[in-house]
C-alpha atoms as a PDB file:
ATOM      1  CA  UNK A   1    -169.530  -4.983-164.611  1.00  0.00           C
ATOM      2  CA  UNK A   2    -168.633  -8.336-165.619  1.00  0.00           C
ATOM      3  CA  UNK A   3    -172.139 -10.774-164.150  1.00  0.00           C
ATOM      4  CA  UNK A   4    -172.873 -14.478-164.299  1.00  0.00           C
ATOM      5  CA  UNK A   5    -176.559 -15.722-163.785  1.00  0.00           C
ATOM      6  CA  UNK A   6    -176.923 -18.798-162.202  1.00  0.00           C
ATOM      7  CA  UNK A   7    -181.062 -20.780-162.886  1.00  0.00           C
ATOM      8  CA  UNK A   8    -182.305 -23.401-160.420  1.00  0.00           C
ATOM      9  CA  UNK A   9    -185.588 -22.968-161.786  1.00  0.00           C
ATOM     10  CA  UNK A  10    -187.795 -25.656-162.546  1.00  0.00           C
ATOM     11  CA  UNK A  11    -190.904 -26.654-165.345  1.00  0.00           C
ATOM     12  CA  UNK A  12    -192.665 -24.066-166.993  1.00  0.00           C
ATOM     13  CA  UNK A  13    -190.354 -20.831-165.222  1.00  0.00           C
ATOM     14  CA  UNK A  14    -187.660 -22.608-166.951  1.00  0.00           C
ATOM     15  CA  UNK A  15    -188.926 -20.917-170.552  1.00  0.00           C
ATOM     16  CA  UNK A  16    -189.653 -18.044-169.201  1.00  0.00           C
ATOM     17  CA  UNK A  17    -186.341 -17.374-167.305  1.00  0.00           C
ATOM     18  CA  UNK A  18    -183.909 -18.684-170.022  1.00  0.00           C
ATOM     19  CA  UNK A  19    -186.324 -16.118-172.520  1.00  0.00           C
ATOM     20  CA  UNK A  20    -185.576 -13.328-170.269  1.00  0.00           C
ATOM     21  CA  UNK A  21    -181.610 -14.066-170.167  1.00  0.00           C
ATOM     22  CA  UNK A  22    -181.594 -15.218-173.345  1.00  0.00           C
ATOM     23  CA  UNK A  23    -182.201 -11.543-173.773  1.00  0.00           C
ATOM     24  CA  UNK A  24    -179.233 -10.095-172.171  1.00  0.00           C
ATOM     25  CA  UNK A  25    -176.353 -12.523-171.794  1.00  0.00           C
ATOM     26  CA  UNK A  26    -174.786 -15.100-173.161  1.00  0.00           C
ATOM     27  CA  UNK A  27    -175.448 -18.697-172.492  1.00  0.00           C
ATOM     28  CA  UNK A  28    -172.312 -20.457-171.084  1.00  0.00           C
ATOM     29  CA  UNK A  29    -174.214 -23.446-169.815  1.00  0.00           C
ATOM     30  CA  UNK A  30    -177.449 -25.462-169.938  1.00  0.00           C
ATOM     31  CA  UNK A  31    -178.653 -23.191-166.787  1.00  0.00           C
ATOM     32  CA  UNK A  32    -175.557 -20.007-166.315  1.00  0.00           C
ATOM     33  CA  UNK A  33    -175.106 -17.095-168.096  1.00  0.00           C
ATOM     34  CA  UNK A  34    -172.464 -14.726-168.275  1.00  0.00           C
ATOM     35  CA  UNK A  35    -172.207 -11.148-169.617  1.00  0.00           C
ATOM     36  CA  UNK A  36    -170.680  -7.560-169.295  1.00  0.00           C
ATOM     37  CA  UNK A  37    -173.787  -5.404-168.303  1.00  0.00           C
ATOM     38  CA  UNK A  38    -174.320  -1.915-166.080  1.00  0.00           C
ATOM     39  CA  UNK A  39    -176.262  -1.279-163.553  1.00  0.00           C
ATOM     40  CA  UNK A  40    -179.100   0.210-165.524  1.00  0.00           C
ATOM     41  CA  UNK A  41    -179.252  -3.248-167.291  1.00  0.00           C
ATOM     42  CA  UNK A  42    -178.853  -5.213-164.318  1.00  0.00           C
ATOM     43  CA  UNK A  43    -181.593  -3.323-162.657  1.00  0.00           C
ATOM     44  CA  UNK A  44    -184.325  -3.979-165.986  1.00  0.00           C
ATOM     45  CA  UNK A  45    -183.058  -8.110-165.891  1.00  0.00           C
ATOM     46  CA  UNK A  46    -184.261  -8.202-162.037  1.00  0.00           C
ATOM     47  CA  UNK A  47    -187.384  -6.006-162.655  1.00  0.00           C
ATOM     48  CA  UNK A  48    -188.335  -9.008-165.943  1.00  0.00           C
ATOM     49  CA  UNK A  49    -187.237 -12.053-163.810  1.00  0.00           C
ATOM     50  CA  UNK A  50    -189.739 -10.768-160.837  1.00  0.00           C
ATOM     51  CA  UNK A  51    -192.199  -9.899-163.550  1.00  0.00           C
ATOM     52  CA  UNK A  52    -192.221 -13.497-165.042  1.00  0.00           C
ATOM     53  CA  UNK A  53    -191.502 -15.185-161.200  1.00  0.00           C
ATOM     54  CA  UNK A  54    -193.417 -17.933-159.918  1.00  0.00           C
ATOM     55  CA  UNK A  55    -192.998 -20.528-157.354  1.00  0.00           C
ATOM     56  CA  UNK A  56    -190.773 -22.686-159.586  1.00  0.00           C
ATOM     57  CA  UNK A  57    -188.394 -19.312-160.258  1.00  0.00           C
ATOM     58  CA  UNK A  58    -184.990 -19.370-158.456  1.00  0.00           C
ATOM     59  CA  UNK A  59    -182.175 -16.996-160.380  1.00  0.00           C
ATOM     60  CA  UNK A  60    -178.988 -15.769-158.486  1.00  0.00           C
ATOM     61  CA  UNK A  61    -176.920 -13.432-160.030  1.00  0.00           C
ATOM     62  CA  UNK A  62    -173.148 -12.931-159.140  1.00  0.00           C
ATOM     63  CA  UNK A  63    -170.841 -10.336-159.622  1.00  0.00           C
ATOM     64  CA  UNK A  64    -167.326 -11.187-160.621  1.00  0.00           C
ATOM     65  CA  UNK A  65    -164.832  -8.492-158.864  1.00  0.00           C
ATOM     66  CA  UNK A  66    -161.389 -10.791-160.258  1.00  0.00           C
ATOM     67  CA  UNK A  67    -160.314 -14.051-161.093  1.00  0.00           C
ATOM     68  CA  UNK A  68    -160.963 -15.513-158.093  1.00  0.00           C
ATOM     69  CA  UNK A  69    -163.634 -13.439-156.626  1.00  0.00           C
ATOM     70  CA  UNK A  70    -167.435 -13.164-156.758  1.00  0.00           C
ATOM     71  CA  UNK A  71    -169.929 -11.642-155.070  1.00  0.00           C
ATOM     72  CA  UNK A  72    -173.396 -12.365-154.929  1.00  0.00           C
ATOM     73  CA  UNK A  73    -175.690  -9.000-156.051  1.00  0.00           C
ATOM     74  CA  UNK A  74    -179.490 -10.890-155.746  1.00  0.00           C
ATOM     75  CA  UNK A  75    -181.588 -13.903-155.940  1.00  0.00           C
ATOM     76  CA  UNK A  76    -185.035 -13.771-157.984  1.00  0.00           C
ATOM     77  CA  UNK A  77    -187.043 -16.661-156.913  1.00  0.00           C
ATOM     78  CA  UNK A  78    -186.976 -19.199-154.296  1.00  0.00           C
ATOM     79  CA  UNK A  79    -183.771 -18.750-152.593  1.00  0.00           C
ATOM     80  CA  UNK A  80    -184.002 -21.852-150.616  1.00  0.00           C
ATOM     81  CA  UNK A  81    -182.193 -23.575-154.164  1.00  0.00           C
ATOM     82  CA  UNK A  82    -179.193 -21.323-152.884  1.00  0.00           C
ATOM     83  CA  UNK A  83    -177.185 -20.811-149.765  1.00  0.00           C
ATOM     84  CA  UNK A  84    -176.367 -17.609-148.401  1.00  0.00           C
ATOM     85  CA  UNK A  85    -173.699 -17.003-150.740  1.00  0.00           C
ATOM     86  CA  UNK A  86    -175.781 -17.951-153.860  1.00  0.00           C
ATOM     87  CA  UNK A  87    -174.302 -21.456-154.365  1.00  0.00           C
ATOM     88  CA  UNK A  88    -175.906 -24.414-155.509  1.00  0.00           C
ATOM     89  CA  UNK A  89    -175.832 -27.416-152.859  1.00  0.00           C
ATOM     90  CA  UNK A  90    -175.410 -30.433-155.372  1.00  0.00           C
ATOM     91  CA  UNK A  91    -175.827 -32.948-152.412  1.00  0.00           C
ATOM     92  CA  UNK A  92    -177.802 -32.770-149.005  1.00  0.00           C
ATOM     93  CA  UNK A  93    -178.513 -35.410-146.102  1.00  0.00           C
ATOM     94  CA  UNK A  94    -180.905 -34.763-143.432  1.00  0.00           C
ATOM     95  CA  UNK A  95    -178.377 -37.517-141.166  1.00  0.00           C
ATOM     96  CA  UNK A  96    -176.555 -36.159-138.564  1.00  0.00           C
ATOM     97  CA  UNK A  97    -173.588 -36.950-140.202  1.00  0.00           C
ATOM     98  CA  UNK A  98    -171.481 -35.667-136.680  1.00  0.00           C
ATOM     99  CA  UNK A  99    -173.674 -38.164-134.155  1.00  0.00           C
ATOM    100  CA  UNK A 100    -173.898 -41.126-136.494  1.00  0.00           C
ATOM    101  CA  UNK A 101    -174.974 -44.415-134.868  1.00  0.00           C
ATOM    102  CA  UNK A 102    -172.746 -46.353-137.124  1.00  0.00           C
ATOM    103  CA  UNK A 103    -169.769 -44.683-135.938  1.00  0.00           C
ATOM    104  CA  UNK A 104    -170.493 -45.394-132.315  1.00  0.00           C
ATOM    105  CA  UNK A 105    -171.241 -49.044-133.261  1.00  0.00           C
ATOM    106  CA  UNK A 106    -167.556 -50.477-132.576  1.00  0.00           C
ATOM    107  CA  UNK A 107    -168.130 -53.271-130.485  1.00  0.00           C
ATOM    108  CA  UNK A 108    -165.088 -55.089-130.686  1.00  0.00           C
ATOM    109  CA  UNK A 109    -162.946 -51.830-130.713  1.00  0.00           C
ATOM    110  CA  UNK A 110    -161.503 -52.971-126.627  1.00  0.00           C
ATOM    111  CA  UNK A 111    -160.610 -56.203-128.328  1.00  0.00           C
ATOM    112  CA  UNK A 112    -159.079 -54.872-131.620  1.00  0.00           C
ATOM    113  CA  UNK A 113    -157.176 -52.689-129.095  1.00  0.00           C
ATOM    114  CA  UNK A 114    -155.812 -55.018-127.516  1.00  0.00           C
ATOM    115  CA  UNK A 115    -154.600 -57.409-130.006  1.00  0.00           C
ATOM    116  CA  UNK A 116    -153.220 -54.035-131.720  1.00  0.00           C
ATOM    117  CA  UNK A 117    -151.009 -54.086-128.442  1.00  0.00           C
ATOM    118  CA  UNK A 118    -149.945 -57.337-128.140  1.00  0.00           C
ATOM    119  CA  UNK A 119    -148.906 -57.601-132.135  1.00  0.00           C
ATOM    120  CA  UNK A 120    -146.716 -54.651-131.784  1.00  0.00           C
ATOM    121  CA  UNK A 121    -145.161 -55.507-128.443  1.00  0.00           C
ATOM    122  CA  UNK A 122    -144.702 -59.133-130.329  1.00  0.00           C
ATOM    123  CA  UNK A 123    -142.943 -57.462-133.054  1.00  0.00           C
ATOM    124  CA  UNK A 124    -140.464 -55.634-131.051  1.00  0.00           C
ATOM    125  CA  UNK A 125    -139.609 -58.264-128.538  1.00  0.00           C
ATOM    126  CA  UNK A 126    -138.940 -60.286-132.142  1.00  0.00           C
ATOM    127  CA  UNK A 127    -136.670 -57.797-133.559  1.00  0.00           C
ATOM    128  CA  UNK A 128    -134.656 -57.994-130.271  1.00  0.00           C
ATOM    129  CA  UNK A 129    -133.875 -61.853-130.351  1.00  0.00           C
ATOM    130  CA  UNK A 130    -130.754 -62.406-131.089  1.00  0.00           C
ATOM    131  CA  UNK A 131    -131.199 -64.825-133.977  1.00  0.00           C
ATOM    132  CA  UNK A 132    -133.231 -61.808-135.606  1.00  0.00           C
ATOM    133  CA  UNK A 133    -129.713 -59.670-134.863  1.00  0.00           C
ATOM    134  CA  UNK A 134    -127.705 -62.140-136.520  1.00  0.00           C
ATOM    135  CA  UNK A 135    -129.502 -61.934-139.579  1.00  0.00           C
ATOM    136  CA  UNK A 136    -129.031 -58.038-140.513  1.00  0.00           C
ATOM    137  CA  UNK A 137    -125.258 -58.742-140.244  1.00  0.00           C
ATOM    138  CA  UNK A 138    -123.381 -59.811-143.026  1.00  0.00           C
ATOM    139  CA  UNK A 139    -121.263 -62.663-142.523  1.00  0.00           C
ATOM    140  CA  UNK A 140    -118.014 -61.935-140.193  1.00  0.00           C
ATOM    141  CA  UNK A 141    -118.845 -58.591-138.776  1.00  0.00           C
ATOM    142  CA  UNK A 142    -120.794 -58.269-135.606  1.00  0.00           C
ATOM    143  CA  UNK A 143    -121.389 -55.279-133.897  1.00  0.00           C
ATOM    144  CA  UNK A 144    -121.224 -56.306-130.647  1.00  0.00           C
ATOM    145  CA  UNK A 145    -120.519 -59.274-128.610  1.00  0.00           C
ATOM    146  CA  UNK A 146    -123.328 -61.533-126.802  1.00  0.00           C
ATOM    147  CA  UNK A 147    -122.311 -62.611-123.565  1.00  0.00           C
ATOM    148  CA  UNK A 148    -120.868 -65.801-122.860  1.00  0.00           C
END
């Protein structure tokens, strides 16, 4: 089975983890790995990893079923550094992003409203003039007749 290991690990695990992988796949980034392995071998990388674990150890490994599709097999480590399908968040907030007081801080937004209204109710009464009407004719036709 085709496997890619994926190292969130941090200080001294660092060495010890990329030692360990280093060991049994090839290096396809400065912290992922990637390799052809069975289950025998994937069973003796997870036995080392837990073996050389610490608090600063966090190792996911996925297996990729096709082009498109992984799944993940385990995490060695602290899996908080994953979600629950083994990816890596690359940004967090601790804001309620959903409730955000800067969102709900439109104090002028009856106003802008309202002169939102009025321009566009401007606008059309403009294009109705009939000065405005004469102007998209060209000279000599007329499309209809004002009344006299």
């Amino acid at each position: 089975m085709m496997v890619t290991f994926v190292s969130q690990c941090e200080k001294n695990a660092l060495k010890k983890t990329r030692r360990v992988l280093d060991a049994f796949a090839n290096r396809i980034g400065d912290n992922t790995w990637q390799t052809i392995i069975t289950q025998d071998g994937l069973n003796a990388v997870k036995k080392l990893l837990r073996k050389t674990a610490s608090k600063n150890t966090a190792v996911s490994c996925h297996w990729l079923r096709s082009r498109s599709r992984s799944e993940l097999v385990w995490v060695v480590g602290n899996r908080d550094k994953f979600d629950a399908l083994g990816i890596v968040p690359v940004n967090s907030t601790r804001r309620n992003l959903l409730n955000s007081t800067r969102e709900s801080d439109w104090h002028y937004l009856p106003l802008i409203q309202a002169l939102t209204g009025l321009a566009a109710l401007l606008h059309d009464w403009g294009k109705a003039s009939e000065l405005f009407q004469k102007k998209l004719q060209p000279e000599g036709k007329q499309i209809f007749k004002p009344r006299q």
